[in-house]
Protein backbone atom coordinates (compact mmCIF):
# COMPACT_ATOMS: atom_id res chain seq x y z
CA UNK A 1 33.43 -107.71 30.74
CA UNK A 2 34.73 -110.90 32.40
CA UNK A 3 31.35 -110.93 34.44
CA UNK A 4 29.17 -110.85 31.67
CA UNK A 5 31.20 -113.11 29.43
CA UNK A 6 31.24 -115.70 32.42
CA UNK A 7 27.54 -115.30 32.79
CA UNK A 8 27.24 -115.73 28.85
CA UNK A 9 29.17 -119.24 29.77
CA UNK A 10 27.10 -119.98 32.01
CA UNK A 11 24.01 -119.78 30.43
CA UNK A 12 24.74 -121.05 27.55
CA UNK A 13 26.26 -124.07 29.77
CA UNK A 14 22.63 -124.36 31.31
CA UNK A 15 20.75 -124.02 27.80
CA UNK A 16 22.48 -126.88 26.56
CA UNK A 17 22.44 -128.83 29.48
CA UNK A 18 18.33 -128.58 29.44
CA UNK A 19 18.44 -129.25 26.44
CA UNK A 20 20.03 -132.27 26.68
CA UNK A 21 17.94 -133.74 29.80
CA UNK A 22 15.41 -132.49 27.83
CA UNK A 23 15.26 -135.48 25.55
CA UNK A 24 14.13 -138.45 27.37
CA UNK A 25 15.31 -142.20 27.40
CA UNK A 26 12.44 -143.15 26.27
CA UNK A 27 11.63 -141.32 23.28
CA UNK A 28 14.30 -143.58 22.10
CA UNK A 29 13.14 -146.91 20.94
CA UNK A 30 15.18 -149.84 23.69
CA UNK A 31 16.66 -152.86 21.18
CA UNK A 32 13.52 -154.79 23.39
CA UNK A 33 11.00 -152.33 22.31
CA UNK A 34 12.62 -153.51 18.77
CA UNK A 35 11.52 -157.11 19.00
CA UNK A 36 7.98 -156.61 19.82
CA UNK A 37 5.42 -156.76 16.99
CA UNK A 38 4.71 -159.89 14.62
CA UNK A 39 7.78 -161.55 12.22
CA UNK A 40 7.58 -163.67 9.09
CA UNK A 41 9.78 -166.17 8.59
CA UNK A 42 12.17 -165.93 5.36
CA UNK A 43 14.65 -168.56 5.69
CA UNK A 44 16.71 -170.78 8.19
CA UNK A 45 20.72 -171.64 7.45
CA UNK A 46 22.95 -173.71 8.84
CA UNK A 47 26.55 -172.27 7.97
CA UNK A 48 25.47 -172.04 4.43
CA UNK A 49 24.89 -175.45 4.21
CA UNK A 50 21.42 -175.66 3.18
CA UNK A 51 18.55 -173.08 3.48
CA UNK A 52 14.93 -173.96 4.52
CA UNK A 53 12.55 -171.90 3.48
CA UNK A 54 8.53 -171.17 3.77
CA UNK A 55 8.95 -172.53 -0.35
CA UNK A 56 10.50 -175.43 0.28
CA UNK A 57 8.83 -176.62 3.49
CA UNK A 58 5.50 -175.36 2.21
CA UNK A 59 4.68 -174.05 5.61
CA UNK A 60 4.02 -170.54 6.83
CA UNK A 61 5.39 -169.73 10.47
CA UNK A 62 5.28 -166.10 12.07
CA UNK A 63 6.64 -165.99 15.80
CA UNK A 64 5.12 -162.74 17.69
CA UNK A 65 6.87 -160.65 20.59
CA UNK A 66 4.52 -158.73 23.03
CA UNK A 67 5.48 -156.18 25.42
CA UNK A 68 4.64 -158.47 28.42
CA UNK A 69 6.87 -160.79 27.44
CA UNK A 70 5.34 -163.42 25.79
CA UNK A 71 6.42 -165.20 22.84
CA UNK A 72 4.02 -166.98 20.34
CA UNK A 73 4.90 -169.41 17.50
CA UNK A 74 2.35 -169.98 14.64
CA UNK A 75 2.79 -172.13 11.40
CA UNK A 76 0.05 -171.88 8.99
CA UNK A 77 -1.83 -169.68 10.59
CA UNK A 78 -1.99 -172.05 13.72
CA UNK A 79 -1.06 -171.39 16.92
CA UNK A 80 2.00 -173.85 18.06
CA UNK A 81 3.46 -172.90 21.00
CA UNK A 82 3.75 -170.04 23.52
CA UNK A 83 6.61 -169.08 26.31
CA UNK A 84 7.39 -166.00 28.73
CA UNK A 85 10.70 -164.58 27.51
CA UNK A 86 13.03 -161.85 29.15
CA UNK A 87 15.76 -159.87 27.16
CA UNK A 88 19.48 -159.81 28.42
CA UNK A 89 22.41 -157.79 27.13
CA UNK A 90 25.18 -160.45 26.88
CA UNK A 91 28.99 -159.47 26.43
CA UNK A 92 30.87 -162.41 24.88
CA UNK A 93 34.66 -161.33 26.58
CA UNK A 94 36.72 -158.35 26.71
CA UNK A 95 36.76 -156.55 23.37
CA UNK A 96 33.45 -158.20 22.18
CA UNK A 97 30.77 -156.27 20.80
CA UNK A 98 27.30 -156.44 23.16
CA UNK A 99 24.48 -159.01 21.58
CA UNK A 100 20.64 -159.41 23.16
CA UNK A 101 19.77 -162.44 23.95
CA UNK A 102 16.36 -163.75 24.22
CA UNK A 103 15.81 -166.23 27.32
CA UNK A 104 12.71 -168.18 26.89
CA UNK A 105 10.97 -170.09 29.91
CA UNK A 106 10.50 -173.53 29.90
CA UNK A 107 12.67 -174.11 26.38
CA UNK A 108 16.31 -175.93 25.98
CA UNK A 109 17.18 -173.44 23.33
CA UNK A 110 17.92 -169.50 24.10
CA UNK A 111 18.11 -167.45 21.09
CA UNK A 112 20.63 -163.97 20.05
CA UNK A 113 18.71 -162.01 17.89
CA UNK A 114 19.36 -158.44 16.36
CA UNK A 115 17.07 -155.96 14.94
CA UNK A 116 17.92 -154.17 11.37
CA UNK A 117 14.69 -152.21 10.06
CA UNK A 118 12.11 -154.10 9.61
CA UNK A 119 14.32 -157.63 9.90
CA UNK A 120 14.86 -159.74 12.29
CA UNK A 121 17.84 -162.22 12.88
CA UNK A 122 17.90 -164.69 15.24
CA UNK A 123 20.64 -166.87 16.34
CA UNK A 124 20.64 -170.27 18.43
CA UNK A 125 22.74 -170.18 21.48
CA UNK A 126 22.67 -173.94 21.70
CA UNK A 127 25.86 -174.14 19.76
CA UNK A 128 24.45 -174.78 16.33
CA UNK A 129 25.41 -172.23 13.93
CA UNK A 130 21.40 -172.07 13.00
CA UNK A 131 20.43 -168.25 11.28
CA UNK A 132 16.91 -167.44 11.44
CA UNK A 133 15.58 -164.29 9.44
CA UNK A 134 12.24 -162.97 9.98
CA UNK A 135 10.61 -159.54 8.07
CA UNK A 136 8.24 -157.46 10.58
CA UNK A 137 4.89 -158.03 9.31
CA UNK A 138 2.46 -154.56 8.88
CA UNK A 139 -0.17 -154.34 11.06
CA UNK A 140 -3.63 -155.15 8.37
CA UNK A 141 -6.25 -151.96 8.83
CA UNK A 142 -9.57 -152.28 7.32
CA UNK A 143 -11.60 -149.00 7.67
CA UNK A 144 -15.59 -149.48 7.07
CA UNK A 145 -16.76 -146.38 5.74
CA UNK A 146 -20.16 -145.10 5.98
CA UNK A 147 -22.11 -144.89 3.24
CA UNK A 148 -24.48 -141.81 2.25
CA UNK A 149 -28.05 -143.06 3.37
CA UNK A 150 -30.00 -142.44 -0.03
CA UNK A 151 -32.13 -139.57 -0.62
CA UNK A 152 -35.64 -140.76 -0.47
């Protein structure tokens, strides 16, 4: 009885340990994986000071992540700027919860940012308290259907 009920340990021991390794890392989406795609801008804010907006600056800007690492900037549909940008986890001190920080190349300014649904906040690490919120923008699909040739 204490064999089989060992071997019943056992198994079950390996089941779930399959199981487990089973699952791999990266059917898990990364907090990188997270920033890529395209982002609207909502609003800036400045320690609730003011709030700039696409309303009040009458100007459309969308910034877009890629998975190679390049960052672009557009405002009004125009393309603005571009940089190579890597992702690092950054721990503030003992105790202090993890934040990602984006490190672009060739700018002054690195940026925190976090990733909640479809929102994006970013954060200047410059020292200004500046809060940037973005909303993922959905991929546009146009479909061109066929149509029935007449009969003749």
């Amino acid at each position: 009885m204490k064999c089989s009920a060992r071997g019943l340990f056992v198994t079950g021991l390996l089941s779930a340990g399959a199981l487990l390794t089973s699952c791999s890392k990266d059917a898990m989406p990364t907090m990188e994986e997270g920033l890529v795609g395209r982002w609207e801008w909502e609003q800036t804010s400045a320690r609730d000071q003011y709030k700039l907006t696409p309303g009040n600056t009458g100007h459309k800007v969308v910034v877009e992540f890629d998975r190679r690492g390049r960052a672009r900037f557009y405002q009004d549909d125009k393309l603005v700027s571009a940089a190579a940008f890597t992702v690092r986890r950054d721990r503030a001190g003992l105790g202090q919860p993890l934040r990602h920080l984006i490190i672009y190349r060739g700018y002054q300014n690195n940026q925190y940012y976090s990733v909640s649904g479809n929102r994006l906040h970013l954060q200047d690490a410059n020292g200004k308290l500046l809060q940037h919120n973005y909303t993922r923008m959905v991929a546009e699909v146009s479909v061109n259907l066929a149509t029935p040739k007449t009969l003749q």
